[in-house]
C-alpha atoms as a PDB file:
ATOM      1  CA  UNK A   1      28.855 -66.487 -42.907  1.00  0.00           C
ATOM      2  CA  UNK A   2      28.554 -70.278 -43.317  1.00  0.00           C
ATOM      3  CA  UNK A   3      29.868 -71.121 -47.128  1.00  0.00           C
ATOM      4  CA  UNK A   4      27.563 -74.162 -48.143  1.00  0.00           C
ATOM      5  CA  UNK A   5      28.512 -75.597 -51.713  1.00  0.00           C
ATOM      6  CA  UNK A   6      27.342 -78.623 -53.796  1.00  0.00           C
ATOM      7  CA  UNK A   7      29.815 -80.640 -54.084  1.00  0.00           C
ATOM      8  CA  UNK A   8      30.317 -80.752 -57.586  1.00  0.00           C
ATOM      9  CA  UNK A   9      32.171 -77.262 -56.842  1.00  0.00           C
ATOM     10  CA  UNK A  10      35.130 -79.296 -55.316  1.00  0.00           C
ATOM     11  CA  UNK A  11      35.784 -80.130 -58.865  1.00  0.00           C
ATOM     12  CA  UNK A  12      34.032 -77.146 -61.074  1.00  0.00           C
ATOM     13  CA  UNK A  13      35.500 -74.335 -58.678  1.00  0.00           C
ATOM     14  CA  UNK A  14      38.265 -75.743 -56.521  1.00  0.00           C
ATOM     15  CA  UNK A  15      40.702 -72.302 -56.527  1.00  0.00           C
ATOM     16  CA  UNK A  16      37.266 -70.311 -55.189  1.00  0.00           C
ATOM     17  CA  UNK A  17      36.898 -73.222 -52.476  1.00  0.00           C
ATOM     18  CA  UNK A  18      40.811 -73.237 -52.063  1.00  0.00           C
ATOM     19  CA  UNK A  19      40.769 -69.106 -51.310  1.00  0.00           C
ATOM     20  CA  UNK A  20      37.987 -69.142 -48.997  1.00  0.00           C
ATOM     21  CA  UNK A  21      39.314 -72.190 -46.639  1.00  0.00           C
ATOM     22  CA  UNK A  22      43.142 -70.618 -47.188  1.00  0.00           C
ATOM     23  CA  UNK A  23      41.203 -67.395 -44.970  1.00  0.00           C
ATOM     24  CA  UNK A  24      40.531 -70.232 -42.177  1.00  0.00           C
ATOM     25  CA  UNK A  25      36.651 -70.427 -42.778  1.00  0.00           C
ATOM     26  CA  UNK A  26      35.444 -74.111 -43.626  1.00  0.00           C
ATOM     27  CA  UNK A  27      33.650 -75.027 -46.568  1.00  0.00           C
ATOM     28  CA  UNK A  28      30.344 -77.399 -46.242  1.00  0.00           C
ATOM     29  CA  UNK A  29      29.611 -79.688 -49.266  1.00  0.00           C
ATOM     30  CA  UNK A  30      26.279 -80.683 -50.010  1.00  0.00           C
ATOM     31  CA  UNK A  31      25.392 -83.639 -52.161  1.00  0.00           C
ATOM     32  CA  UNK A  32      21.441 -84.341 -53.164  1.00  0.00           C
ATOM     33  CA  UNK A  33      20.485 -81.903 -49.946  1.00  0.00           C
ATOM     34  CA  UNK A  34      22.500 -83.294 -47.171  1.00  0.00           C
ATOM     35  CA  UNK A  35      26.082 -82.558 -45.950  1.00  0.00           C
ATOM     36  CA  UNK A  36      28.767 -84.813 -46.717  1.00  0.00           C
ATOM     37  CA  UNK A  37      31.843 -83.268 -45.725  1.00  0.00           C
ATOM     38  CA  UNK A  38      33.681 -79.866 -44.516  1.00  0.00           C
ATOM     39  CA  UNK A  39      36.697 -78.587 -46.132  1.00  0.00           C
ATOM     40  CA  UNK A  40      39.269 -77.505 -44.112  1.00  0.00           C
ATOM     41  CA  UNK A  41      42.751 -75.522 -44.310  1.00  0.00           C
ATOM     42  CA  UNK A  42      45.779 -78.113 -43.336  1.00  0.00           C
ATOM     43  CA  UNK A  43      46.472 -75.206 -40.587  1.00  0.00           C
ATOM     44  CA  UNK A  44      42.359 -75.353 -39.673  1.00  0.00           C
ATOM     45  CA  UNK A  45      42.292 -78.717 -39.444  1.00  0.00           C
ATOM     46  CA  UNK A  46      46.470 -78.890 -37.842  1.00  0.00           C
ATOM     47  CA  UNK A  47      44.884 -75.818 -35.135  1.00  0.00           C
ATOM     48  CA  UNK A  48      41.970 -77.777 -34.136  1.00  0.00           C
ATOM     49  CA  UNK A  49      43.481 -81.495 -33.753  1.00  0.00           C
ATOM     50  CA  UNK A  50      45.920 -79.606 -31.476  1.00  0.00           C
ATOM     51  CA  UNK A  51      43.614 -77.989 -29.819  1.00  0.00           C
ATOM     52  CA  UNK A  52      41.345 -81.403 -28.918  1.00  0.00           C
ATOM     53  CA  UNK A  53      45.077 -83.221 -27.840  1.00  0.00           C
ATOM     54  CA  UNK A  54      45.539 -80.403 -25.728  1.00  0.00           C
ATOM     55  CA  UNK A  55      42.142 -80.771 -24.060  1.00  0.00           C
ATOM     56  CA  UNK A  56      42.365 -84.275 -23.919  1.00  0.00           C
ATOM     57  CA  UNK A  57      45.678 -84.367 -22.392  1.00  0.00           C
ATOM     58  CA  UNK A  58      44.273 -81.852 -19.925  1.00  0.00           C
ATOM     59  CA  UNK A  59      41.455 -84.306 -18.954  1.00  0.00           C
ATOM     60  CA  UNK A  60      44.022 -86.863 -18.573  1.00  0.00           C
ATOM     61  CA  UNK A  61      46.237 -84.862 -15.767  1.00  0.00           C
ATOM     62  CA  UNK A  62      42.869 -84.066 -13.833  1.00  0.00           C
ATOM     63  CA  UNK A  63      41.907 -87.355 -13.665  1.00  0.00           C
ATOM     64  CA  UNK A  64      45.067 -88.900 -12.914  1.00  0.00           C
ATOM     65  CA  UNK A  65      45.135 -86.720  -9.551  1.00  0.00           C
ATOM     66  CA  UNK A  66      41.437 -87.295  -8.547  1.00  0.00           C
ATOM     67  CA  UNK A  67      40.024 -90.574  -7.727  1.00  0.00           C
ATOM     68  CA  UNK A  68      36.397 -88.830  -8.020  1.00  0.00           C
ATOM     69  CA  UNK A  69      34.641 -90.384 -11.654  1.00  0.00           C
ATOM     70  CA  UNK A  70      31.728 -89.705 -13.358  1.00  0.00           C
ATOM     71  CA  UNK A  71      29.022 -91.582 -14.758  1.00  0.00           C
ATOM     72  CA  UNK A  72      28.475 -90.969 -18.377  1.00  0.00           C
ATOM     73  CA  UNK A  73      25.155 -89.718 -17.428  1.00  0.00           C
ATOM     74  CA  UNK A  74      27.031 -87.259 -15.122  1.00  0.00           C
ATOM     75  CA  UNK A  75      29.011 -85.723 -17.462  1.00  0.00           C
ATOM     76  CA  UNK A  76      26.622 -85.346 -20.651  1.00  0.00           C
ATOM     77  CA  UNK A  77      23.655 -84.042 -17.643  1.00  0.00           C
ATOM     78  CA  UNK A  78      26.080 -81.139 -16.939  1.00  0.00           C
ATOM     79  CA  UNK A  79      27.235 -80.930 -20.686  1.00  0.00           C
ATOM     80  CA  UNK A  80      23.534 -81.009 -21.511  1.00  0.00           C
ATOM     81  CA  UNK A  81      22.769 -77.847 -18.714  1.00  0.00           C
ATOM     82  CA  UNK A  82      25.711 -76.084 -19.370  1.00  0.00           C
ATOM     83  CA  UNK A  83      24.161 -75.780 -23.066  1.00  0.00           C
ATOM     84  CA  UNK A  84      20.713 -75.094 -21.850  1.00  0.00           C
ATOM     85  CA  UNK A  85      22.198 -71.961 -19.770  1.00  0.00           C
ATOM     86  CA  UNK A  86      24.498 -70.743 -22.810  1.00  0.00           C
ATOM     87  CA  UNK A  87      21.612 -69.928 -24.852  1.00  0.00           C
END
């Protein structure tokens, strides 16, 4: 379940915000309607920046061993289908 606060309960309920994030689920702040931020665990947010480097680096050693590249219409066409079929 998606936990969407306002976030005036950063300040008016922070240990409820700080146990639900401390169970790894994110917590969306809302201010006047609209999101303005998530709220992450250090370990969430230390998991997931490892997680892009590792990707990234990944990407790195496959095109440093291929002379093929793509157009950035390439790529975000098959990003783009790739969604489309997911759903």
């Amino acid at each position: 379940m998606m936990n969407i606060r306002p976030v005036t309960d950063l300040r008016n309920k922070f240990s409820e915000i700080e146990d639900i994030v401390s169970e790894g689920e994110p917590v969306y702040l809302m201010k006047n309607g609209y999101g303005t931020m998530v709220v992450l665990s250090i370990d969430e947010y230390s998991n997931m920046v490892s997680m892009i480097d590792e990707k990234l680096q990944k990407a790195d050693r496959i095109a440093n061993s291929t002379p093929v590249r793509y157009s950035h219409d390439e790529v975000f066409g098959r990003v783009r289908e790739y969604l489309k079929n997911e759903k």
